[in-house]
N, C-alpha and C. Protein backbone atom coordinates (compact mmCIF):
# COMPACT_ATOMS: atom_id res chain seq x y z
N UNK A 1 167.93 126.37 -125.18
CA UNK A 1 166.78 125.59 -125.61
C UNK A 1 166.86 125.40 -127.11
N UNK A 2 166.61 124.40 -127.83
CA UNK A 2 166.22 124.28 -129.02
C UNK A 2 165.27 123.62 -129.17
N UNK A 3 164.53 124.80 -130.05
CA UNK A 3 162.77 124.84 -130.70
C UNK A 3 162.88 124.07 -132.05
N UNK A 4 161.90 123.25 -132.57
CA UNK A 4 161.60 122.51 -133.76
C UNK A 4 160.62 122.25 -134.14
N UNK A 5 159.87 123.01 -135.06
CA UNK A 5 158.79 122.49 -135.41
C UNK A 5 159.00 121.18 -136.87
N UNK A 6 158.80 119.72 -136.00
CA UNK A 6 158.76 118.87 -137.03
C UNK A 6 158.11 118.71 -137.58
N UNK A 7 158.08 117.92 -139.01
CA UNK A 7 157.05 117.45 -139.62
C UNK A 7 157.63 116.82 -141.07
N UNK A 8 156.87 117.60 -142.17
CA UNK A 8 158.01 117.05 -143.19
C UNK A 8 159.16 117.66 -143.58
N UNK A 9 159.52 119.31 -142.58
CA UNK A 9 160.92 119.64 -142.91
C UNK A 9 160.89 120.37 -141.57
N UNK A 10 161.95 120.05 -140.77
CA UNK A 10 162.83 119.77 -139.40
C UNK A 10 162.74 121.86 -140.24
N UNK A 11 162.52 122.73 -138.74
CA UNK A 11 163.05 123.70 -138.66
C UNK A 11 163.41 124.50 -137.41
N UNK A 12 164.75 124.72 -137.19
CA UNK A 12 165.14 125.61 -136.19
C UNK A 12 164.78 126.60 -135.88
N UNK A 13 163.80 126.91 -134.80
CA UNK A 13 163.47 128.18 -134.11
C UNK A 13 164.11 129.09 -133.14
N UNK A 14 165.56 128.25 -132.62
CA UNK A 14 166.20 128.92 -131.78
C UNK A 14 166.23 130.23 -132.27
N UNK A 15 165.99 131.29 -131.06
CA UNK A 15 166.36 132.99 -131.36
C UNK A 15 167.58 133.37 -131.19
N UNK A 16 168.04 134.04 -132.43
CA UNK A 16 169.05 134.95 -132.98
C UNK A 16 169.73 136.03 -131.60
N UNK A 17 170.93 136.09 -131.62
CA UNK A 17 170.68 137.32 -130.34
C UNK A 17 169.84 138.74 -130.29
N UNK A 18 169.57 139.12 -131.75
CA UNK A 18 169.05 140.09 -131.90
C UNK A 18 167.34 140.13 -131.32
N UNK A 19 167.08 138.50 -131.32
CA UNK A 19 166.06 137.92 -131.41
C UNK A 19 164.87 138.64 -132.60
N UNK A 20 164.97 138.89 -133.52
CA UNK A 20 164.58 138.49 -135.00
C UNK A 20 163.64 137.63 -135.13
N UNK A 21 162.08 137.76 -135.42
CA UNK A 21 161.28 137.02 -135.75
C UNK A 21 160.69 136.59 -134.12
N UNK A 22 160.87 137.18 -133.21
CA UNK A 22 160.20 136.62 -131.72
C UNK A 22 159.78 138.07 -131.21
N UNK A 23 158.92 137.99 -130.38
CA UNK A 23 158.40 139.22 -129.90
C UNK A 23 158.03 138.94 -128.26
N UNK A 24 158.55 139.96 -127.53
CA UNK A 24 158.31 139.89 -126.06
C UNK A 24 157.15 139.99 -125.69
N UNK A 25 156.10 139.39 -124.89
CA UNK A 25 154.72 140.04 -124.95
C UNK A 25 154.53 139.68 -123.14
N UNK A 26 153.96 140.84 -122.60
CA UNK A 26 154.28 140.98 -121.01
C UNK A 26 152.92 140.14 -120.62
N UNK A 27 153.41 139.15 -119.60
CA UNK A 27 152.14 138.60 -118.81
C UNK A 27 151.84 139.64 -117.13
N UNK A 28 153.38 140.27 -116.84
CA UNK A 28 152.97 141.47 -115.81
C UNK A 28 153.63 142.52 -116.98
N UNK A 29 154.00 143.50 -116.16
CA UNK A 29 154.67 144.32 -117.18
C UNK A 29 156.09 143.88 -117.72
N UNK A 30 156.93 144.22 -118.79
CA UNK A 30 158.00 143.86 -119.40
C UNK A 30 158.99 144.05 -118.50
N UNK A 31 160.20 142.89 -118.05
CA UNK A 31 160.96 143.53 -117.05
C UNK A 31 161.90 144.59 -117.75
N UNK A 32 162.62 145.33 -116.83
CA UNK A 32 163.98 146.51 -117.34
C UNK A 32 164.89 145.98 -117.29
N UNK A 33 165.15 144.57 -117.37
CA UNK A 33 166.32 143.94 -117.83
C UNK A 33 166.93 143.42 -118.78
N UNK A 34 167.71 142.96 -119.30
CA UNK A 34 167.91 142.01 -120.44
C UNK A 34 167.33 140.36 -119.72
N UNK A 35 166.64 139.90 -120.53
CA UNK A 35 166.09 138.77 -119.94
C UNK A 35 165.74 137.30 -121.33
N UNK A 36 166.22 137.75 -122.27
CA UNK A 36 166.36 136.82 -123.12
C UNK A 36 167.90 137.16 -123.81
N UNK A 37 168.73 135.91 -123.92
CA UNK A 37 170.17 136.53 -124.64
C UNK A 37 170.13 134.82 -124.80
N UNK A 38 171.64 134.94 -125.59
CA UNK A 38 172.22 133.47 -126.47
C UNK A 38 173.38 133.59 -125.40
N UNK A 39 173.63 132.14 -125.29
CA UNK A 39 174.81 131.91 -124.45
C UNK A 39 175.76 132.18 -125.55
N UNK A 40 176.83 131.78 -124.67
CA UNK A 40 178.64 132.19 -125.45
C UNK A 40 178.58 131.17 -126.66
N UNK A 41 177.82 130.15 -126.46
CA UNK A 41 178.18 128.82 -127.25
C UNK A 41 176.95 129.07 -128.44
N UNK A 42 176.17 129.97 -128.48
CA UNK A 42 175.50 130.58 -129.79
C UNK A 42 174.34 128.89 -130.13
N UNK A 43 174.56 128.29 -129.12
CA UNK A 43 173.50 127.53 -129.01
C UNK A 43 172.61 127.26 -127.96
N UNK A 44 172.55 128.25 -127.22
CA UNK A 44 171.28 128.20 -126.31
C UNK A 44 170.89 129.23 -125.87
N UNK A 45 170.06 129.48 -125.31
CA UNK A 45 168.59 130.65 -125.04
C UNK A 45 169.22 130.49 -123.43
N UNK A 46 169.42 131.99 -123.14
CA UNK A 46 169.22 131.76 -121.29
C UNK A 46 168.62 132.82 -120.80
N UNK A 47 167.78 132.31 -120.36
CA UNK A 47 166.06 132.80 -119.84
C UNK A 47 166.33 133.53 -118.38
N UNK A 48 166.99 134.82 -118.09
CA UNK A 48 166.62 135.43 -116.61
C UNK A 48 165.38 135.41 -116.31
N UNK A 49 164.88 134.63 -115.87
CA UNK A 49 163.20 134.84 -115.29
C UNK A 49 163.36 135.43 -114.05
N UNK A 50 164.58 135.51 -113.11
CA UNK A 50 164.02 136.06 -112.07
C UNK A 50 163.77 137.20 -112.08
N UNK A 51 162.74 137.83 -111.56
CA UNK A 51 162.28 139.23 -111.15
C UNK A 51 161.34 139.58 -112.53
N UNK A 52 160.98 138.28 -113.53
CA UNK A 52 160.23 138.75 -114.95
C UNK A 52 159.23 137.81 -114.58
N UNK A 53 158.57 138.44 -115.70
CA UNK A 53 157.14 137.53 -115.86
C UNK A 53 156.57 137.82 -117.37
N UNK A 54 157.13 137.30 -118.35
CA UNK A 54 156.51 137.36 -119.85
C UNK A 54 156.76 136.34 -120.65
N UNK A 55 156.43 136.65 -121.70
CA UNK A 55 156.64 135.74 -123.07
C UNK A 55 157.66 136.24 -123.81
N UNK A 56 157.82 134.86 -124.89
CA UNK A 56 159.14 134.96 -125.84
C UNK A 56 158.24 134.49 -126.96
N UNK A 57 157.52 135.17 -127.91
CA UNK A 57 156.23 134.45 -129.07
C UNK A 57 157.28 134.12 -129.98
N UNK A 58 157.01 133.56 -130.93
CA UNK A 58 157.72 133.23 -132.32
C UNK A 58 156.33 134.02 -133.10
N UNK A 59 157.18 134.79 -133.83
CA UNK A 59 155.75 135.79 -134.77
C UNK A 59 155.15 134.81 -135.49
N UNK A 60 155.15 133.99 -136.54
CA UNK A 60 154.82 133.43 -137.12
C UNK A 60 153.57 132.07 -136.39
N UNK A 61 152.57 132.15 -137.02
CA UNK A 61 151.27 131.16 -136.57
C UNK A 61 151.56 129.80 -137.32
N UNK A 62 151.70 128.55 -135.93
CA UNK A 62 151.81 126.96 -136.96
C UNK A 62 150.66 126.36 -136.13
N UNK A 63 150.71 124.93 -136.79
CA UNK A 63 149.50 124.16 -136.53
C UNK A 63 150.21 123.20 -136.02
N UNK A 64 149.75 122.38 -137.00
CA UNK A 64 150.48 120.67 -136.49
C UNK A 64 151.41 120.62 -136.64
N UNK A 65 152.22 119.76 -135.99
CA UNK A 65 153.71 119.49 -136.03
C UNK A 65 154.21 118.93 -134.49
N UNK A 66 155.82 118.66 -134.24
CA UNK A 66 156.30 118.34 -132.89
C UNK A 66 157.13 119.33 -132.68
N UNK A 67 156.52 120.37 -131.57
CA UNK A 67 158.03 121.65 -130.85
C UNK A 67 158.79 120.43 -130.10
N UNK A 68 159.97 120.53 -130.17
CA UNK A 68 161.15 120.07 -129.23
C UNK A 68 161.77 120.75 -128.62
N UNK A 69 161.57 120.98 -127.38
CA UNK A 69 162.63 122.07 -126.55
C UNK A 69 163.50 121.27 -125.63
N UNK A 70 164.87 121.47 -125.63
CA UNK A 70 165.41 121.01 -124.89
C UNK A 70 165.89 121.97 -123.59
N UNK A 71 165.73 121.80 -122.39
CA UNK A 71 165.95 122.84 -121.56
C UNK A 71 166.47 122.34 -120.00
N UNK A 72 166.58 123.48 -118.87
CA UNK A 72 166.85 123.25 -117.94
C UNK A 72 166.86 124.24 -117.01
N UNK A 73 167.04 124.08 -116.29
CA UNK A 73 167.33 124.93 -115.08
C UNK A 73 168.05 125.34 -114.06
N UNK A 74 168.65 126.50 -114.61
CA UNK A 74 170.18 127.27 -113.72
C UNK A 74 170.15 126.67 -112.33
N UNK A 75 170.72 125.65 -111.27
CA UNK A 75 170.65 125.92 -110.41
C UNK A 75 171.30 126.70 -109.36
N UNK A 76 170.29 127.37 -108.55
CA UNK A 76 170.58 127.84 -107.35
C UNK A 76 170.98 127.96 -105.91
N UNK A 77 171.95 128.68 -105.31
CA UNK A 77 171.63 128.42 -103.99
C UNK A 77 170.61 129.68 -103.30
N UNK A 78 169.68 129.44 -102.39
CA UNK A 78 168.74 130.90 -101.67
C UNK A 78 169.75 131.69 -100.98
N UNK A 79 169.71 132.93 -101.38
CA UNK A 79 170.35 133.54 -100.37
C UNK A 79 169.78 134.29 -99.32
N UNK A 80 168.60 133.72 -98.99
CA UNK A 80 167.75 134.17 -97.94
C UNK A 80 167.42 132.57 -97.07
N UNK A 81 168.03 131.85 -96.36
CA UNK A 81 167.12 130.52 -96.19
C UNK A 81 166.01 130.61 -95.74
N UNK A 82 165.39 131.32 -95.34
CA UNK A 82 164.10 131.18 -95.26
C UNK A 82 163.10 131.17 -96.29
N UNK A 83 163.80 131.62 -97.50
CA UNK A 83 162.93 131.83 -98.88
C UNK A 83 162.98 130.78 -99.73
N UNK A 84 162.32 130.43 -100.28
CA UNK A 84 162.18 129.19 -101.24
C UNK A 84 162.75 129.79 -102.71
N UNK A 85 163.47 129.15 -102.96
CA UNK A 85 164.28 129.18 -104.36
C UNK A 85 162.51 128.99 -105.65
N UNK A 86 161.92 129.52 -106.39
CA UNK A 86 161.13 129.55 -107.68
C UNK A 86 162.21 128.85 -108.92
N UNK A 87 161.49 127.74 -109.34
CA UNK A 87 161.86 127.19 -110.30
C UNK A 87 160.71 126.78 -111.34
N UNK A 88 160.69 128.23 -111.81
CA UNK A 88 159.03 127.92 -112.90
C UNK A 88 159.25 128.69 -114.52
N UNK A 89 159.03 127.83 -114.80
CA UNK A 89 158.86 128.65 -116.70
C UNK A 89 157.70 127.89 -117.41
N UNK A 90 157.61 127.67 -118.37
CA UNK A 90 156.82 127.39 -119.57
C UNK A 90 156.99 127.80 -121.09
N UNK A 91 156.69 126.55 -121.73
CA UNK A 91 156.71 126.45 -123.19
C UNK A 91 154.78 126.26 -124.00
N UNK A 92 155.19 127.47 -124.33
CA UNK A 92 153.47 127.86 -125.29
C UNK A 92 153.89 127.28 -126.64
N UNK A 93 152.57 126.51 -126.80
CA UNK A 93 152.14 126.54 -128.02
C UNK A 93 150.23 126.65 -128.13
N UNK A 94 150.43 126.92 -129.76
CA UNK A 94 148.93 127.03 -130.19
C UNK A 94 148.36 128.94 -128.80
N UNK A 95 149.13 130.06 -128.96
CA UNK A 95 149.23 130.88 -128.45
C UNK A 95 149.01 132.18 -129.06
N UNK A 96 147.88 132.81 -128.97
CA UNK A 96 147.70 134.10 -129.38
C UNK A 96 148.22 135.19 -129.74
N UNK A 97 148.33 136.30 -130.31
CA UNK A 97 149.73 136.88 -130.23
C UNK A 97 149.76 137.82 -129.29
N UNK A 98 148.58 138.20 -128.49
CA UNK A 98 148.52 138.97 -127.59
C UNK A 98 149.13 137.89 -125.94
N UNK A 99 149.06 136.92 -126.03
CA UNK A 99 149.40 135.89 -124.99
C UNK A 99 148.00 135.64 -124.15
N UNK A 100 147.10 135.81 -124.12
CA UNK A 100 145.66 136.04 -123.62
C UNK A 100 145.85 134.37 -123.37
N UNK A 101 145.30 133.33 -124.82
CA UNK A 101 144.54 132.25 -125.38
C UNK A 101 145.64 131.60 -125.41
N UNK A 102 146.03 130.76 -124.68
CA UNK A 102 147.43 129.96 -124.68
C UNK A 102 147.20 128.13 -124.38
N UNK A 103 148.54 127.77 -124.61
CA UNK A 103 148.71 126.25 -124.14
C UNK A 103 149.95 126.18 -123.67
N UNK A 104 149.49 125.96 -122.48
CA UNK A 104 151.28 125.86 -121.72
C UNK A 104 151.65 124.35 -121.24
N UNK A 105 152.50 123.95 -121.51
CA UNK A 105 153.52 122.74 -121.20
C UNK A 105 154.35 123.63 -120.09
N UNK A 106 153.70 122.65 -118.70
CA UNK A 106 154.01 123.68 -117.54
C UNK A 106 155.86 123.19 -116.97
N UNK A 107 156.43 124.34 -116.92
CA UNK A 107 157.95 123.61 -116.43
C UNK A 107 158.28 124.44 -114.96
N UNK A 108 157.81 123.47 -113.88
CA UNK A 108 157.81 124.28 -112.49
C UNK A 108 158.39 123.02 -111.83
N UNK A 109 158.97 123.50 -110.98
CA UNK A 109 159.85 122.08 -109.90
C UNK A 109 159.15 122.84 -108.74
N UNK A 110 158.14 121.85 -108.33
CA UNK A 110 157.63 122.47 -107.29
C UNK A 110 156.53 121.32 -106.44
N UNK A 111 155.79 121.81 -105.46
CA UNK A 111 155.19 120.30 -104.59
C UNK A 111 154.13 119.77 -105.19
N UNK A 112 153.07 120.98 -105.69
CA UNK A 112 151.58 120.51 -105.90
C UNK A 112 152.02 120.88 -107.98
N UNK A 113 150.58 120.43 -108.57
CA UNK A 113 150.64 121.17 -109.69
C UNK A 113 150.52 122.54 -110.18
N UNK A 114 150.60 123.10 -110.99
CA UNK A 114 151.07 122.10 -112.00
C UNK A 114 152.40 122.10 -112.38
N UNK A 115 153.34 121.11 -112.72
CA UNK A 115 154.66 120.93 -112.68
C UNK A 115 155.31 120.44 -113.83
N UNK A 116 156.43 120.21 -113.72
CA UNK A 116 157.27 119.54 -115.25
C UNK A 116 156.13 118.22 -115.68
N UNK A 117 155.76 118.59 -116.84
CA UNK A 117 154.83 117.61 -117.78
C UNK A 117 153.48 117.69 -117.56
N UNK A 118 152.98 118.65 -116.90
CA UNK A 118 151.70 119.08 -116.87
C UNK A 118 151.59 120.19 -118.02
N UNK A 119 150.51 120.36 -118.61
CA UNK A 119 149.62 121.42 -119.65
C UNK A 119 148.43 122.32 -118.70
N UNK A 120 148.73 123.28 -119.00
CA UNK A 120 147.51 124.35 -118.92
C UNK A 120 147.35 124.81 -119.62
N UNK A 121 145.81 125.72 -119.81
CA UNK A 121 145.64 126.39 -121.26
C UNK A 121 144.49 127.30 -120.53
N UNK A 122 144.76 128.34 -121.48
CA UNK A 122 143.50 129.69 -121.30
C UNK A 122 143.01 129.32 -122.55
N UNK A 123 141.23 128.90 -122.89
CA UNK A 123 141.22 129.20 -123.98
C UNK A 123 139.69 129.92 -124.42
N UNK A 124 139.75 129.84 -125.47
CA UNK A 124 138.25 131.27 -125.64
C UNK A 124 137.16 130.66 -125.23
N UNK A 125 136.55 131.33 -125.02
CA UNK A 125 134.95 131.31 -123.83
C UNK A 125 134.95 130.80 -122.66
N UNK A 126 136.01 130.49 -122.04
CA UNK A 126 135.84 130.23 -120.84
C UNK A 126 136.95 130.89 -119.94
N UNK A 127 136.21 131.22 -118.80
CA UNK A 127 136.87 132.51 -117.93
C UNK A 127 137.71 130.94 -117.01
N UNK A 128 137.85 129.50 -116.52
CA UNK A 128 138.74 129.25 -116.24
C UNK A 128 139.60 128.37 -117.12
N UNK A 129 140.70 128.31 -116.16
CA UNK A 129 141.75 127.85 -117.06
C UNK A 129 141.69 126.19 -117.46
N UNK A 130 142.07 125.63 -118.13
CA UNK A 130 142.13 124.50 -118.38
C UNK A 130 143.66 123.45 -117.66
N UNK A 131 143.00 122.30 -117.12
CA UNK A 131 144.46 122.03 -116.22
C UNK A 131 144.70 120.42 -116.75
N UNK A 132 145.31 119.76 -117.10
CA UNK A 132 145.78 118.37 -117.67
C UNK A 132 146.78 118.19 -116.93
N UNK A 133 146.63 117.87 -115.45
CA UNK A 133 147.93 116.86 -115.01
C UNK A 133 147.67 115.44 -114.93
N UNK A 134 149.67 115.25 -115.36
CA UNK A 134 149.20 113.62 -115.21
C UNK A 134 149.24 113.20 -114.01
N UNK A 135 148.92 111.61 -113.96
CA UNK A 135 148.60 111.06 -113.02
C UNK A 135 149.51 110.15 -112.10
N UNK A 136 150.56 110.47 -112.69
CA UNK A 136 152.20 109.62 -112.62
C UNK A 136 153.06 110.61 -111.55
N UNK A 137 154.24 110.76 -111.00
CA UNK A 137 155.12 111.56 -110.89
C UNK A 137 155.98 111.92 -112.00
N UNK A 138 155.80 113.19 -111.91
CA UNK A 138 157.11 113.87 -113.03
C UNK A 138 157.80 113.37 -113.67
N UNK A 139 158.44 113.01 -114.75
CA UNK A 139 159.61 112.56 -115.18
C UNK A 139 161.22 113.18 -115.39
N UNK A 140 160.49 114.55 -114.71
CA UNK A 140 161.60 115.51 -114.54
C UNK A 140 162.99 115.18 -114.06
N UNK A 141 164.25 115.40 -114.83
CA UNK A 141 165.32 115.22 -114.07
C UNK A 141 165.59 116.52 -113.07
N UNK A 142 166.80 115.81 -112.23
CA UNK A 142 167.49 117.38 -111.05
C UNK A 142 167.32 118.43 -112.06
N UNK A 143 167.23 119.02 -110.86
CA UNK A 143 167.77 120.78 -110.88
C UNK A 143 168.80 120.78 -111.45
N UNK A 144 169.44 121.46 -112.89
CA UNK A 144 170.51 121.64 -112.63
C UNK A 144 170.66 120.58 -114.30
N UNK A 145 169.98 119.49 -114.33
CA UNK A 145 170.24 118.33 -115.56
C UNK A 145 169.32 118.92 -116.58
N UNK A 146 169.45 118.25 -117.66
CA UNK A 146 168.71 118.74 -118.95
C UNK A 146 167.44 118.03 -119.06
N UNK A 147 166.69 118.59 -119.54
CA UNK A 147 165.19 117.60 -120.21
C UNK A 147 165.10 118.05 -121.38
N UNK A 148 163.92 117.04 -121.79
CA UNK A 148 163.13 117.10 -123.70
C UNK A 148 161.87 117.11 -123.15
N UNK A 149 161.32 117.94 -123.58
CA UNK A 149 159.76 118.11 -123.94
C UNK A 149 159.60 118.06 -125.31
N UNK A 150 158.63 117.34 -126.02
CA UNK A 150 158.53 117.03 -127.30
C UNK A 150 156.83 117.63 -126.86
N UNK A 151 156.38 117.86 -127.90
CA UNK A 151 154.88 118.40 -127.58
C UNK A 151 154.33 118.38 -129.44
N UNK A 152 153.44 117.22 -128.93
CA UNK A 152 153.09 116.83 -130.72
C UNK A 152 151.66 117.41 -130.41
N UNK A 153 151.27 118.17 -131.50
CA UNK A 153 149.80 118.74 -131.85
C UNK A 153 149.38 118.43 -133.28
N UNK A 154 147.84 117.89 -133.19
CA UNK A 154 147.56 116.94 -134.15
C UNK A 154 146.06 117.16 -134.42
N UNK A 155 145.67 118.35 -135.23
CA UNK A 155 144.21 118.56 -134.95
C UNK A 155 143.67 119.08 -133.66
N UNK A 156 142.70 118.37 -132.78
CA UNK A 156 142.57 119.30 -131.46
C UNK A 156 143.19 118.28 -130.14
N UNK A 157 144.13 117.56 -130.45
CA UNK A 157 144.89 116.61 -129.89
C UNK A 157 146.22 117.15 -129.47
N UNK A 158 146.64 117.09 -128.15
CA UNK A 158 147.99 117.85 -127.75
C UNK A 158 148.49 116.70 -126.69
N UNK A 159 149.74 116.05 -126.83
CA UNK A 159 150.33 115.51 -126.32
C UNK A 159 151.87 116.00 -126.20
N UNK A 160 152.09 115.56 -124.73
CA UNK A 160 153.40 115.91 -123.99
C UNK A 160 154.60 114.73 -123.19
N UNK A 161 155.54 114.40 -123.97
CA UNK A 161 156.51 113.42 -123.67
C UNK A 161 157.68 114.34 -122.63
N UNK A 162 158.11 113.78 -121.96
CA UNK A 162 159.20 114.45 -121.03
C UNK A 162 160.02 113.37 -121.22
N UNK A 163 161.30 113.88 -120.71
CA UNK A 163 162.19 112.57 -121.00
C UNK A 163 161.90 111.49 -121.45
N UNK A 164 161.56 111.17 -122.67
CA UNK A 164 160.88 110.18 -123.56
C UNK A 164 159.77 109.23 -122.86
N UNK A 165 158.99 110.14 -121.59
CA UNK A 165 158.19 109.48 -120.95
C UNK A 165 156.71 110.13 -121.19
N UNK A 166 155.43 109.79 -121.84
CA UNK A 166 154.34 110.17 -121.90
C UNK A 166 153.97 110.28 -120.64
N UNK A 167 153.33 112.45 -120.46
CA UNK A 167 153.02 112.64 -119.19
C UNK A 167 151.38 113.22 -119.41
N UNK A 168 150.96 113.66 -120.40
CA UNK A 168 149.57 114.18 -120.60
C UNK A 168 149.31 114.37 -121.80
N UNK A 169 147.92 113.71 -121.97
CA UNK A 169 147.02 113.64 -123.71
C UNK A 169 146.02 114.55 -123.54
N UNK A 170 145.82 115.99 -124.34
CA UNK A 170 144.54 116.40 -124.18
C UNK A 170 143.50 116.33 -125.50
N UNK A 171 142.72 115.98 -125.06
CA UNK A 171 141.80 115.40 -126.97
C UNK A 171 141.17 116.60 -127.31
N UNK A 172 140.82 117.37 -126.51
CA UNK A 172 140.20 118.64 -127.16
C UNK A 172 140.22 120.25 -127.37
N UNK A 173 141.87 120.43 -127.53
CA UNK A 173 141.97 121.95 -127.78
C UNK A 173 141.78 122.10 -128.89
N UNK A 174 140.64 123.34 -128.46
CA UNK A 174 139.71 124.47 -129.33
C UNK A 174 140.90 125.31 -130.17
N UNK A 175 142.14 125.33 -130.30
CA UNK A 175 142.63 126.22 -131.00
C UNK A 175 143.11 125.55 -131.87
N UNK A 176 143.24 125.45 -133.19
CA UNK A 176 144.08 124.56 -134.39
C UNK A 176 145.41 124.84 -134.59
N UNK A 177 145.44 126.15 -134.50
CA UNK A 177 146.80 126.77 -134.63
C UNK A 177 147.43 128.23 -133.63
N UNK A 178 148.24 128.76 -133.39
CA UNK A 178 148.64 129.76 -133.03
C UNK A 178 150.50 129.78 -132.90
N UNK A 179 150.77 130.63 -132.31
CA UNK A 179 152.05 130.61 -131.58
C UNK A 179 153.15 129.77 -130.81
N UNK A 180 154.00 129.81 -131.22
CA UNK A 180 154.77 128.61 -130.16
C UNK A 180 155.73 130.02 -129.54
N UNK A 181 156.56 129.57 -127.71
CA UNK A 181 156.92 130.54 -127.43
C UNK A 181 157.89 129.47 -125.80
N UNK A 182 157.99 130.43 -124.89
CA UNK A 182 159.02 130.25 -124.08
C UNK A 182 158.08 131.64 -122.74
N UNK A 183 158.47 130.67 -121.57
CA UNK A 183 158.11 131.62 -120.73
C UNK A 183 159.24 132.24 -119.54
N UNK A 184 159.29 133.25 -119.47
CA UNK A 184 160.00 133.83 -118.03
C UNK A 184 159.28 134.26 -116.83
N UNK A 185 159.71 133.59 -115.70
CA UNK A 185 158.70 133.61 -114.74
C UNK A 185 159.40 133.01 -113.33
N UNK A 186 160.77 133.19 -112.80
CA UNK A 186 161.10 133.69 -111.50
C UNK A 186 161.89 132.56 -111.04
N UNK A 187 162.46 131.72 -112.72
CA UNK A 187 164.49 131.19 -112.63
C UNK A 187 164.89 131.64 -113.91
N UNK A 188 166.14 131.24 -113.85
CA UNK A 188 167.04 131.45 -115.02
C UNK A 188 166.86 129.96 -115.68
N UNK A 189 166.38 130.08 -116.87
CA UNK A 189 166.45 128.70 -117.55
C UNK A 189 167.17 128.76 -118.47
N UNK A 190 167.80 127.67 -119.07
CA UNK A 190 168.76 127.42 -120.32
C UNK A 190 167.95 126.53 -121.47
């Protein structure tokens, strides 16, 4: 994946192998695996989500700007056929550092929502979640091909492009600033 917060100076967030400046923060408990590492090619993030369920925060709190992640998804074959292959992650921004108060740019290949180019968000005072799907089909490519999520935040304005296709505008997140991050949650993403 490569992270960018644009604006008036382009900066690389990809994590270091040491991962330096990112912090794991458990949505179940932390898995006992290695589950964030750099490929061989020292340019990409590959996400074991299976059998995890957490976050990848970037320590540092931004506001406005455009994250760019470019990403994808390991494909699989089931080795159970009766079991359905999980193809779900997510990219946070405007995110707490505890992971509580979030905005997720949802990345799930799946039937109902929410799915590639949908947003959800937990945010303060309200016990449910917030859901922004669009109203289009996905713009998601295969299993297996690359996408861009560009995710511009602009005041309490959050918009989400997928393959240079506008999939959801939300006009009113309550948070100005927080965290940008990466989710693991039951594939291997790149």
């Amino acid at each position: 994946a490569t992270l960018c917060q644009c604006g008036a100076k382009d900066q690389d967030l990809l994590p270091k192998a040491d991962l330096a400046g990112w912090r794991r923060v458990p949505i179940e408990p932390l898995a006992e695996k290695p589950v964030w590492t750099i490929g061989s090619d020292k340019k990409t993030l590959v996400i074991e989500g299976v059998g995890a369920k957490e976050m990848l925060l970037y320590d540092k709190e931004l506001g406005d700007g455009v994250l760019h992640v470019e990403w994808r998804f390991r494909k699989v074959e089931a080795t159970d056929p009766a079991k359905k292959v999980v193809y779900n992650g997510g990219i946070y921004a405007r995110t707490a550092p505890d992971g509580k108060i979030y905005v997720q740019a949802q990345v799930a290949h799946q039937d109902k929502p929410p799915v590639v180019g949908d947003v959800i968000a937990q945010v303060p005072d309200k016990k449910e979640r917030v859901n922004v799907y669009q109203t289009a089909a996905s713009p998601e490519h295969p299993i297996g091909e690359w996408n861009t999520y560009d995710l511009t935040m602009r005041g309490k304005s959050i918009e989400l492009v997928v393959n240079g296709k506008p999939t959801v505008s939300w006009k009113d997140c309550p948070m100005p600033r927080g965290r940008v991050g990466l989710q693991a949650e039951g594939a291997v993403v790149e």
